[in-house]
C-alpha atoms as a PDB file:
ATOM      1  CA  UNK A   1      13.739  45.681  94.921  1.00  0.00           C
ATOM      2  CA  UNK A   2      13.672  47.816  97.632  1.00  0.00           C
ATOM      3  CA  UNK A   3      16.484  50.675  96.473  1.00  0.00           C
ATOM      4  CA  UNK A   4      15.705  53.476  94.344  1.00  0.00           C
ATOM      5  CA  UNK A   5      18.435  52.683  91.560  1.00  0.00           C
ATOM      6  CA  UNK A   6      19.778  49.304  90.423  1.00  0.00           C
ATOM      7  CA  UNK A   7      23.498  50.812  90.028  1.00  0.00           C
ATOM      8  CA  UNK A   8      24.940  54.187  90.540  1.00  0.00           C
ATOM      9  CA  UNK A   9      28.562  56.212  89.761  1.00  0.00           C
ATOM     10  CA  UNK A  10      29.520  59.446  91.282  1.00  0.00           C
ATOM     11  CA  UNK A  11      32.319  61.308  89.230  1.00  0.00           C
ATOM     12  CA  UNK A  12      33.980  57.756  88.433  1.00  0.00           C
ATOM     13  CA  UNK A  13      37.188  57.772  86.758  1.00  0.00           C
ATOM     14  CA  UNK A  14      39.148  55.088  85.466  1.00  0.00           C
ATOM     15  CA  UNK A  15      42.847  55.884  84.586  1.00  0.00           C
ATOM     16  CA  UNK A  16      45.282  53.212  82.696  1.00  0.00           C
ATOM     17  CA  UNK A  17      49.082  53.479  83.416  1.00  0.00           C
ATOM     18  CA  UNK A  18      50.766  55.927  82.455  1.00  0.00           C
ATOM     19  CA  UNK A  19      48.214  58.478  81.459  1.00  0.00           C
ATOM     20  CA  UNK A  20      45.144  57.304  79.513  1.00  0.00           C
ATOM     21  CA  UNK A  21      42.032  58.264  81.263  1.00  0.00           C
ATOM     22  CA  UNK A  22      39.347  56.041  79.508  1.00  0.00           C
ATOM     23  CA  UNK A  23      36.244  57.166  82.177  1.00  0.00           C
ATOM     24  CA  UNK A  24      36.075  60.670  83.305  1.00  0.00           C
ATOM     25  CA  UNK A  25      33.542  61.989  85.895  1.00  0.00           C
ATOM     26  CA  UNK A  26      30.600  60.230  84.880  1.00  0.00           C
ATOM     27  CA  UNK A  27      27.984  60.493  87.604  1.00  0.00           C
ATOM     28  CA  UNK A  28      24.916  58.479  86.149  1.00  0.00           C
ATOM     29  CA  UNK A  29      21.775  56.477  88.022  1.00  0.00           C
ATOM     30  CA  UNK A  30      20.698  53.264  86.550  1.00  0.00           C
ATOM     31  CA  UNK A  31      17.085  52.345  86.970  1.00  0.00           C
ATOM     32  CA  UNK A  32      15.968  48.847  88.091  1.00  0.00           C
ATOM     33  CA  UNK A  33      14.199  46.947  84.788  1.00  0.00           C
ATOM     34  CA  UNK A  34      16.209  49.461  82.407  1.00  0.00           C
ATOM     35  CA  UNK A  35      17.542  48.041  79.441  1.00  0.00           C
ATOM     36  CA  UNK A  36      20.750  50.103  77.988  1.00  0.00           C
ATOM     37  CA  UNK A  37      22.902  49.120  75.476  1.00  0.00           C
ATOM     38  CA  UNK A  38      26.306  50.635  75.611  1.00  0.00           C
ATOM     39  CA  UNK A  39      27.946  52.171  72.428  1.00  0.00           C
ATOM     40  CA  UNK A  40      30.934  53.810  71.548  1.00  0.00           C
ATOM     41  CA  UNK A  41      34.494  53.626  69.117  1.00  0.00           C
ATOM     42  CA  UNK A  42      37.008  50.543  70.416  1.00  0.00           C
ATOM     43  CA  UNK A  43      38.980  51.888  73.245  1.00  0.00           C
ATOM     44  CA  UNK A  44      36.458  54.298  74.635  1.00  0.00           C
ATOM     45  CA  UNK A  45      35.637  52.304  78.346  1.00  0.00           C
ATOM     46  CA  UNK A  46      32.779  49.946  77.141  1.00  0.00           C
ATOM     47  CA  UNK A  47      33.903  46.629  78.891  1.00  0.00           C
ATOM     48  CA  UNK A  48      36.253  48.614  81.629  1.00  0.00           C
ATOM     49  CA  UNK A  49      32.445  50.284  82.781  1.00  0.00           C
ATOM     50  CA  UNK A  50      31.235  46.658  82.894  1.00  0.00           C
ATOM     51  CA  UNK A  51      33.835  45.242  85.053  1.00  0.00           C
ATOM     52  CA  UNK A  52      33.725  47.936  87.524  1.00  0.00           C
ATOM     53  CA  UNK A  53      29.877  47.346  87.728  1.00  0.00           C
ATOM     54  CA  UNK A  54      30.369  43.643  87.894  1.00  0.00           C
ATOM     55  CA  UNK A  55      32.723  44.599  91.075  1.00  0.00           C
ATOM     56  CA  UNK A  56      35.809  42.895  88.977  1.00  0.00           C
ATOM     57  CA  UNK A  57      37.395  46.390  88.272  1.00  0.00           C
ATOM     58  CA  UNK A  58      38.693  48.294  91.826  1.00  0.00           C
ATOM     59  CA  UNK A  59      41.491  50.694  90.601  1.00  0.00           C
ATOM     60  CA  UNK A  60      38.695  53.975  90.166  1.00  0.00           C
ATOM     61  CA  UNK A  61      38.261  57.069  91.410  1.00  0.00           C
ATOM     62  CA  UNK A  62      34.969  58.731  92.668  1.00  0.00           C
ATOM     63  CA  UNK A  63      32.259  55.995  93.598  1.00  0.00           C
ATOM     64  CA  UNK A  64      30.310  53.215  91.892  1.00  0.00           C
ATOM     65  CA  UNK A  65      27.880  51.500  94.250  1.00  0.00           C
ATOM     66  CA  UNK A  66      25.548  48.170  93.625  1.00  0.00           C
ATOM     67  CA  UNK A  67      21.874  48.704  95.224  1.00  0.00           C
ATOM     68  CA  UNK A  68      21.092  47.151  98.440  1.00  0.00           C
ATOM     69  CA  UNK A  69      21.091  43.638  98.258  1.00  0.00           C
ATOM     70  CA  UNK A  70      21.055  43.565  95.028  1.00  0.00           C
ATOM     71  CA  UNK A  71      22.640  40.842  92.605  1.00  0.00           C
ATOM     72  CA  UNK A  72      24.899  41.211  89.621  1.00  0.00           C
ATOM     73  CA  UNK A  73      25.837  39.064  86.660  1.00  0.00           C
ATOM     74  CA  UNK A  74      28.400  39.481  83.643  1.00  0.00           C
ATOM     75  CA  UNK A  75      28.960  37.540  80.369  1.00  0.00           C
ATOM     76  CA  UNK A  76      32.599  38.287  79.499  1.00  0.00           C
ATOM     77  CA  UNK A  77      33.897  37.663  76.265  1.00  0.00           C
ATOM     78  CA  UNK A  78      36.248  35.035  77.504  1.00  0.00           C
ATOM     79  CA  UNK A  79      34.298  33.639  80.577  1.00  0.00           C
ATOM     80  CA  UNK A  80      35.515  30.905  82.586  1.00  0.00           C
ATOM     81  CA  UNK A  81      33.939  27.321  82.698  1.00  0.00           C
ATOM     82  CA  UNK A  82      34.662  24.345  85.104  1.00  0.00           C
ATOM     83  CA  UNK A  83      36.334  21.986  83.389  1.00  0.00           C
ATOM     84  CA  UNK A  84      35.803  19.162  85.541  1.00  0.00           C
ATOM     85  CA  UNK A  85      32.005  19.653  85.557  1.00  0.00           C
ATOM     86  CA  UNK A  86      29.929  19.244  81.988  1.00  0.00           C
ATOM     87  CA  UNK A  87      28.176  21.271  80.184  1.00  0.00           C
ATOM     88  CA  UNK A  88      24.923  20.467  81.818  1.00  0.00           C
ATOM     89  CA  UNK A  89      26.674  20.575  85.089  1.00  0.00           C
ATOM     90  CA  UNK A  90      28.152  24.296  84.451  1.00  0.00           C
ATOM     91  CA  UNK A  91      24.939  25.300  83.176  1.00  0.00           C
ATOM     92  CA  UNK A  92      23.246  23.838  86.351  1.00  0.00           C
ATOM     93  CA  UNK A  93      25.525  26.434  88.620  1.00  0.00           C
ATOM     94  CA  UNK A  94      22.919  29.079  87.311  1.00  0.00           C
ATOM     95  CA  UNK A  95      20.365  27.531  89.348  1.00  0.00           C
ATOM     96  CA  UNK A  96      21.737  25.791  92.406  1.00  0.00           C
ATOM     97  CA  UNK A  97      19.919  27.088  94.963  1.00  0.00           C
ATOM     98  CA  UNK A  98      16.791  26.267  93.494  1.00  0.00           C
ATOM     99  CA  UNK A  99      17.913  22.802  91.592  1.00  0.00           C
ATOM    100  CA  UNK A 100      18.676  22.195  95.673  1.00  0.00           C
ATOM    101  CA  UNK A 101      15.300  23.051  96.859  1.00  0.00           C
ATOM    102  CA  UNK A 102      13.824  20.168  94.507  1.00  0.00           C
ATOM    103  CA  UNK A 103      15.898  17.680  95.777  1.00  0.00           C
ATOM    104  CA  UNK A 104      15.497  18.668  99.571  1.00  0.00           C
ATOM    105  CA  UNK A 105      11.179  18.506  98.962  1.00  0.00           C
ATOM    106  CA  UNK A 106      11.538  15.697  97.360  1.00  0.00           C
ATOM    107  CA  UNK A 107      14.029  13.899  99.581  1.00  0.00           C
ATOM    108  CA  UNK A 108      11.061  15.373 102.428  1.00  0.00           C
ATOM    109  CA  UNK A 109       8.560  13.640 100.377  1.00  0.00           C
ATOM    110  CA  UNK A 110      10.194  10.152 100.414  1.00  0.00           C
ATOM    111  CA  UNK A 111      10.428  10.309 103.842  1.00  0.00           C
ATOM    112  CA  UNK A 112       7.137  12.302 105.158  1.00  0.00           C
ATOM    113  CA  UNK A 113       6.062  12.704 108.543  1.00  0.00           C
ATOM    114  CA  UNK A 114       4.312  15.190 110.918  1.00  0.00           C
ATOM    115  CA  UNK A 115       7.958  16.094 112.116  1.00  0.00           C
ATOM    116  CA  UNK A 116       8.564  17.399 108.581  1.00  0.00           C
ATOM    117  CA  UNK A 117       5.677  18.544 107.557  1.00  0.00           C
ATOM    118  CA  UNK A 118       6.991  22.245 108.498  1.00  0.00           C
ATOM    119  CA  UNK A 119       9.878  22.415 106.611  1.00  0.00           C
ATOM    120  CA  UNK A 120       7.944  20.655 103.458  1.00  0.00           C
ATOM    121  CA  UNK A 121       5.774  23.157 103.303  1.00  0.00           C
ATOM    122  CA  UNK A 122       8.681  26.237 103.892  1.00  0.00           C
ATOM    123  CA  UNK A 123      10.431  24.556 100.956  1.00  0.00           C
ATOM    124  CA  UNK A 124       7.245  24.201  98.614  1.00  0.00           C
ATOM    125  CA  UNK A 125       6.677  27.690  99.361  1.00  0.00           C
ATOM    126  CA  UNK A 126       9.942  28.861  98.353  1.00  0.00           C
ATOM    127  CA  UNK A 127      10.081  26.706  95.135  1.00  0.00           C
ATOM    128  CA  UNK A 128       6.882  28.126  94.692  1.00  0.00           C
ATOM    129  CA  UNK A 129       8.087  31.923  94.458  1.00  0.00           C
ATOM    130  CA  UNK A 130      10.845  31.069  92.066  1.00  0.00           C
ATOM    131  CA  UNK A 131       8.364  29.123  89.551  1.00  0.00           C
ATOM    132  CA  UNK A 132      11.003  26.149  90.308  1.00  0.00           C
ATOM    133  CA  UNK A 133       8.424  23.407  89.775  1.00  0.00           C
ATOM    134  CA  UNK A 134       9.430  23.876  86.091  1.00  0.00           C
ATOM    135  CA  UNK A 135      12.722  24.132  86.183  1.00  0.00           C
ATOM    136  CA  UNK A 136      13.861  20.586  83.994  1.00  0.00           C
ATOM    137  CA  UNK A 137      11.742  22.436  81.272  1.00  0.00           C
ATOM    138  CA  UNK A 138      13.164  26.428  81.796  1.00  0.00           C
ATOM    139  CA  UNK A 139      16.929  24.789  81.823  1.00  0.00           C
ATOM    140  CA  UNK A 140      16.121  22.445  78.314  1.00  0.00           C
ATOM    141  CA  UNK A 141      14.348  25.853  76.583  1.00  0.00           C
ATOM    142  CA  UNK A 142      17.439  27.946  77.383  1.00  0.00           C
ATOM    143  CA  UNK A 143      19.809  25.105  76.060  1.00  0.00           C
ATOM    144  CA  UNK A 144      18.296  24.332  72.384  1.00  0.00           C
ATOM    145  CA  UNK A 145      17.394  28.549  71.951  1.00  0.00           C
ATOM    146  CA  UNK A 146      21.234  28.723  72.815  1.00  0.00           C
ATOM    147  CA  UNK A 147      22.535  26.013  70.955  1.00  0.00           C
ATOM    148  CA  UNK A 148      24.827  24.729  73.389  1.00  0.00           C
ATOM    149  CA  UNK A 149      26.721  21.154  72.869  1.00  0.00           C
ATOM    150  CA  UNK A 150      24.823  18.381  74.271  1.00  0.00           C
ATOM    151  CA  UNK A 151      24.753  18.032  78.632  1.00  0.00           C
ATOM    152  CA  UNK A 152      26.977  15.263  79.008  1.00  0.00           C
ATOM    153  CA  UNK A 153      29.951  17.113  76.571  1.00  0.00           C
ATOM    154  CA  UNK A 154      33.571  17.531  78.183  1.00  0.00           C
ATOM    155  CA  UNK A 155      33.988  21.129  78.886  1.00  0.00           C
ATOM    156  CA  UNK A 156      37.706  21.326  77.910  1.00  0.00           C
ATOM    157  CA  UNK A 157      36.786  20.074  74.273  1.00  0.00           C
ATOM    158  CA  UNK A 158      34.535  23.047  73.565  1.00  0.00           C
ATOM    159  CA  UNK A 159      35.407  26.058  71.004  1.00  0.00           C
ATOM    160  CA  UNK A 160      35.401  29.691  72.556  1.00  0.00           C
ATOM    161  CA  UNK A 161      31.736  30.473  71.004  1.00  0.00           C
ATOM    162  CA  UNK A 162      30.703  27.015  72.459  1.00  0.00           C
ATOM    163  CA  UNK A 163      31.618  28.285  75.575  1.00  0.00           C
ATOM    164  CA  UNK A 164      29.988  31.707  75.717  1.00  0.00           C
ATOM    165  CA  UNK A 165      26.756  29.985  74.689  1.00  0.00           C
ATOM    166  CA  UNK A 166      26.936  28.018  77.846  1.00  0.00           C
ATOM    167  CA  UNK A 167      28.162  30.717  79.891  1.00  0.00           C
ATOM    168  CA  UNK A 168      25.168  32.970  78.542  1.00  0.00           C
ATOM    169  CA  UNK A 169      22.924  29.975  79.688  1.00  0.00           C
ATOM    170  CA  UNK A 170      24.163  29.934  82.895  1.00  0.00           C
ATOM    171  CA  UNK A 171      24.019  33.624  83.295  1.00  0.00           C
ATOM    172  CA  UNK A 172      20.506  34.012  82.360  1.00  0.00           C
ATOM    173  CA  UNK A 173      18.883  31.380  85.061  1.00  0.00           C
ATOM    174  CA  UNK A 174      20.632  33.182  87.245  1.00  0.00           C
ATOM    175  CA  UNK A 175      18.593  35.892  87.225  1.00  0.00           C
ATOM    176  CA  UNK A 176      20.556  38.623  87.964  1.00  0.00           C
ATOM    177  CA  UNK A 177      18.857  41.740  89.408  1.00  0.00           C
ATOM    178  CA  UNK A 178      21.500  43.400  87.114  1.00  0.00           C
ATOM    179  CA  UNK A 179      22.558  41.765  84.131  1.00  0.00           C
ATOM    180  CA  UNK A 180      26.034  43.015  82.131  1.00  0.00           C
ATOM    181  CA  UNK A 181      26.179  41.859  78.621  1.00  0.00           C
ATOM    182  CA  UNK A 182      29.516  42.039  76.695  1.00  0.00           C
ATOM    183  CA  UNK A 183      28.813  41.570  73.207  1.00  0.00           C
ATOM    184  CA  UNK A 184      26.033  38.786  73.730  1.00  0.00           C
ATOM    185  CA  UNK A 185      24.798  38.303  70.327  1.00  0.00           C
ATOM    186  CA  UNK A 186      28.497  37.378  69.375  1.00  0.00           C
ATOM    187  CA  UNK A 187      28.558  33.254  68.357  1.00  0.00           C
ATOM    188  CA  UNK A 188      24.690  33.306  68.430  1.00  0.00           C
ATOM    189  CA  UNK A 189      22.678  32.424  65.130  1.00  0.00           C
ATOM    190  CA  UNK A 190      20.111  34.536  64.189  1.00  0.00           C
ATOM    191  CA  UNK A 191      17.521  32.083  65.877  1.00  0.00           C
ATOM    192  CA  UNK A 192      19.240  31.976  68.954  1.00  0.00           C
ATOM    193  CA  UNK A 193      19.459  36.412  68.968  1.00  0.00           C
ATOM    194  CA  UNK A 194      15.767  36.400  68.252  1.00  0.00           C
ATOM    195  CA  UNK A 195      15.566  34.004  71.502  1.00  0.00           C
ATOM    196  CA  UNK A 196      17.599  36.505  73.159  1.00  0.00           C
ATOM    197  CA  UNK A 197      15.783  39.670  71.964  1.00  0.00           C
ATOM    198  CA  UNK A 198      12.698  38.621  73.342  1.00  0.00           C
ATOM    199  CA  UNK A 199      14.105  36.949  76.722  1.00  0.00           C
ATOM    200  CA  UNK A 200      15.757  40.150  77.419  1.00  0.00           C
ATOM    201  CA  UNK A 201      12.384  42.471  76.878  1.00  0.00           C
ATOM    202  CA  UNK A 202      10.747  40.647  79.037  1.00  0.00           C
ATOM    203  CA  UNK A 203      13.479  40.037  81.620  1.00  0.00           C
ATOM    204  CA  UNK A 204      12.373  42.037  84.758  1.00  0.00           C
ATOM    205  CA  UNK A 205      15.875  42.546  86.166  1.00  0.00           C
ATOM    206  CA  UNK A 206      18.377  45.900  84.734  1.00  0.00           C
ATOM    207  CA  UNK A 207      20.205  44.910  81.596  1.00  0.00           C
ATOM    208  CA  UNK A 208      23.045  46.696  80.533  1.00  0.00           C
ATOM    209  CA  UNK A 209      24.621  45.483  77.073  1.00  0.00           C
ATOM    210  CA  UNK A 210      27.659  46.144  74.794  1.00  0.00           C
ATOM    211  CA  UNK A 211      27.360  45.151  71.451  1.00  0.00           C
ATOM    212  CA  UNK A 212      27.641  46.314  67.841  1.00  0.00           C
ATOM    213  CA  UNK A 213      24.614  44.851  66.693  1.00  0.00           C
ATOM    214  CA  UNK A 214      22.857  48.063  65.751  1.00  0.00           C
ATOM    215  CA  UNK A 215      19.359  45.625  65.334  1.00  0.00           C
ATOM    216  CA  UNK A 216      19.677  44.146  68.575  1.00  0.00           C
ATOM    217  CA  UNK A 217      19.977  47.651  70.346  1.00  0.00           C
ATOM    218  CA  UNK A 218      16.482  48.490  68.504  1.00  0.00           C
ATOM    219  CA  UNK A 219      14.745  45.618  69.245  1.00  0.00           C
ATOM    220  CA  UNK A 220      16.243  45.525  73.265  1.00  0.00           C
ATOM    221  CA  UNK A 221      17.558  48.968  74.288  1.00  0.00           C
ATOM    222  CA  UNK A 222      15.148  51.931  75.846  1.00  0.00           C
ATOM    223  CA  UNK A 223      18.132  53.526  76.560  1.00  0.00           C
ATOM    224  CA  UNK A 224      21.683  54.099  75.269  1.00  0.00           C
ATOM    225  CA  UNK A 225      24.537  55.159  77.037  1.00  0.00           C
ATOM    226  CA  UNK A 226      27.189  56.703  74.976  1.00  0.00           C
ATOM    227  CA  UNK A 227      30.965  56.625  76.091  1.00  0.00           C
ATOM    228  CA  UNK A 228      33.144  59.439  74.036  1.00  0.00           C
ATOM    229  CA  UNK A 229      36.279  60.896  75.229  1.00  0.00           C
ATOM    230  CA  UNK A 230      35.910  59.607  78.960  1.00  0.00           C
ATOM    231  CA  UNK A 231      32.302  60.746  79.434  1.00  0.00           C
ATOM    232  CA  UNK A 232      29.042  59.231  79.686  1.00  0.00           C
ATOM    233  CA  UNK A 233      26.308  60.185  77.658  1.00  0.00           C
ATOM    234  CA  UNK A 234      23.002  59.025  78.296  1.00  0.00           C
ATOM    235  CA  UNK A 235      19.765  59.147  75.883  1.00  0.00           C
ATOM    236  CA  UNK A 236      16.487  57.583  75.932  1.00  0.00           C
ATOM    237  CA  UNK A 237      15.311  55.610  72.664  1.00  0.00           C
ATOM    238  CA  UNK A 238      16.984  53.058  71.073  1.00  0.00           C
ATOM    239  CA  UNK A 239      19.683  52.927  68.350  1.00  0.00           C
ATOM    240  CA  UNK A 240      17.739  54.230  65.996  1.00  0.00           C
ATOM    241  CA  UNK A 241      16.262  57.160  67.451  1.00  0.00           C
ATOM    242  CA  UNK A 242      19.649  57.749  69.339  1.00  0.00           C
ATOM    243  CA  UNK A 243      21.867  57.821  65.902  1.00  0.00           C
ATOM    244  CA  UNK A 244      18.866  60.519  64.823  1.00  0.00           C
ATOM    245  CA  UNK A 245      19.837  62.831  67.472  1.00  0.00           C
ATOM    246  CA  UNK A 246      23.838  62.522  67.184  1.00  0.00           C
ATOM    247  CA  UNK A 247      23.372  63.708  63.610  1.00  0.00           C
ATOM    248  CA  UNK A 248      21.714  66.571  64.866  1.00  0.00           C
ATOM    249  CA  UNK A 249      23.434  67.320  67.604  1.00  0.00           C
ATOM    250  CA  UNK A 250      26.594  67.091  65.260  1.00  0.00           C
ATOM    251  CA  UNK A 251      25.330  69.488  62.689  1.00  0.00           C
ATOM    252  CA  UNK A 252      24.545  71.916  65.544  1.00  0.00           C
ATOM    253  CA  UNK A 253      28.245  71.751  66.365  1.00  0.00           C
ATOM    254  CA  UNK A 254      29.390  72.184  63.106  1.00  0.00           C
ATOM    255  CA  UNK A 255      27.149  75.262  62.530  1.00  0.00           C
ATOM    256  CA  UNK A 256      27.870  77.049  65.852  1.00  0.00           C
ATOM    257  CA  UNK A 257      31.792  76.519  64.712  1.00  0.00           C
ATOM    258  CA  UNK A 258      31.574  77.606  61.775  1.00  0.00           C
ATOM    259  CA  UNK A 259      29.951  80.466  63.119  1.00  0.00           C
ATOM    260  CA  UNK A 260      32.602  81.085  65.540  1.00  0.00           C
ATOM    261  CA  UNK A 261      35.262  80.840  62.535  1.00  0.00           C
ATOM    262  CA  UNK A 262      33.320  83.459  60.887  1.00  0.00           C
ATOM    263  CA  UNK A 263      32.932  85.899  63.824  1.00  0.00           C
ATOM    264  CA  UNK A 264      36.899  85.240  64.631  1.00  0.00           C
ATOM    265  CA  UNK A 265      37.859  85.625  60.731  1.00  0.00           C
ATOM    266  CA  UNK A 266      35.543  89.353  61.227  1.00  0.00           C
ATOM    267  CA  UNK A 267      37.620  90.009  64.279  1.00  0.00           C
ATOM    268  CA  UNK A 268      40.901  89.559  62.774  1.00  0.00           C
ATOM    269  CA  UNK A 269      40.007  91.558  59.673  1.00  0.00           C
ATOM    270  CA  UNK A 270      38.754  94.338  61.849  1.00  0.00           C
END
C-alpha cells in the first residue's frame, strides 16, 4: 500500500445517550501488517472501536480515517449470512472477483482466437497476481481448518457458531488490507485456533483483534491496545509482556500515592 498508516483516529470520541462516554480523545496511527489485539474490562469500547473502523459506527467526534484505497473487513459476533445462497455459496462471496476471473479465462479458452488473445492474456495476468490458479484448493483448506458444515448445507439451518465459522471463512479470502476481529477464536476448536494463529502471522494485511484468549494474543499480537476509562493505550509486545508492564506500572501508582498520602497526612499534622 501506498499510505503511510493502514487506519488512523484524531481525538475520537464516542458518546452513548445520555452521558456515557465509552472513547475519549484517542488519537492513535495504525501501521499496515500490524497485528494488535484489543483488551480491556466489558463495557470499555472494544467492539464500538471496531465498528467505527469498519465504517459501521458514524455518531463520533474528532476523526477516524481508512488509508487511501485501502480495504476493510470485520467478523462480528452476530454476522449476517445469505440465506438463500449455501454455505459454499456465502463462502464463495469472499472471492468473487477472482472466482470470476477463472470463469471469464476459461470461457476465453473455449472459445480462443487472435481477437481474444488480448484480453486472455490481461486476465491470466491478473489471476496470476492474486495466486488464483489455486483457488478450488485455498477455499477447501480454509473450510476443513474452519470446520464449517458441508458446501451444499441450507444456511438458515445453521447454529450461531456454525455461522461465524463461515463468516470467518469468508472474511479471510477476502483479504482485507485491514482485518477487524471480534472475538475470533470464539466457536473454534483448538485445531481450528492453531489454523488461525498461524494464518494470521503470516497474513500480510493489518489485523486488529478482540478477544479474551490471553494465548492467542501471545502467539498473534505484536501489539496491544488497551481501552480503560475512554482512552487508548497502546504497547508493543504481546499479552504477556504487556500484563508485565501493567503490574509495574500499577505498583508505581500505588507507591507515588501512597507517597502523596504520606506527604498530605505530614501537611495536615504540621
Amino acid at each position: 500500500m501506498s499510505t503511510q498508516y493502514i487506519f488512523t483516529t484524531y481525538k475520537l470520541s464516542r458518546r452513548y445517550p445520555p452521558d456515557r462516554e465509552v472513547l475519549t480523545d484517542i488519537s492513535l496511527s495504525f501501521l499496515p501488517g500490524a497485528k494488535i489485539g484489543v483488551i480491556g474490562y466489558n463495557g470499555a469500547g472494544k467492539s464500538t472501536l471496531l465498528q467505527i473502523m469498519a465504517g459501521r459506527d458514524t455518531e463520533f467526534g474528532g476523526q477516524a480515517q481508512l488509508g487511501a484505497n485501502a480495504t476493510v473487513g470485520l467478523l462480528e459476533q452476530e454476522p449476517h449470512l445469505d440465506e438463500s445462497k449455501s454455505v459454499r455459496e456465502n463462502i464463495e462471496e469472499g472471492v468473487a472477483e477472482t472466482k470470476a476471473l477463472l470463469d471469464r479465462f476459461n470461457e476465453l479458452s473455449m472459445n480462443y482466437s487472435d481477437e481474444t488473445a488480448e484480453e486472455m492474456g490481461t486476465v491470466q495476468e491478473r489471476i496470476d497476481a492474486v495466486d488464483g490458479w489455486n483457488l478450488e484448493t485455498t477455499l477447501e483448506i480454509a473450510m476443513d481448518a474452519l470446520r464449517t458444515p458441508p458446501g451444499d448445507a441450507d444456511v438458515s439451518t445453521l447454529s450461531g457458531g456454525e455461522k461465524r465459522r463461515v463468516a470467518l471463512a469468508r472474511l479471510l479470502l477476502r483479504q482485507p488490507d485491514l482485518l477487524l476481529l471480534d472475538e475470533p477464536t470464539n466457536h473454534l476448536d483448538a485445531e481450528s485456533v492453531a489454523w488461525l494463529e498461524h494464518h494470521l502471522q503470516d497474513y500480510r494485511g493489518t489485523v486488529v483483534a478482540i478477544t479474551h484468549d490471553r494465548y492467542f494474543l501471545d502467539n498473534v499480537a505484536g501489539w496491544i491496545l488497551e481501552l480503560d476509562r475512554g482512552r487508548g493505550i497502546p504497547w508493543r509486545g504481546n499479552y504477556s509482556s504487556w500484563l508485565d508492564q501493567k503490574q509495574a506500572r500499577l505498583a508505581a501508582e500505588e507507591a507515588a500515592e501512597s507517597a502523596r498520602q504520606k506527604a498530605l497526612k505530614r501537611e495536615l499534622e504540621w
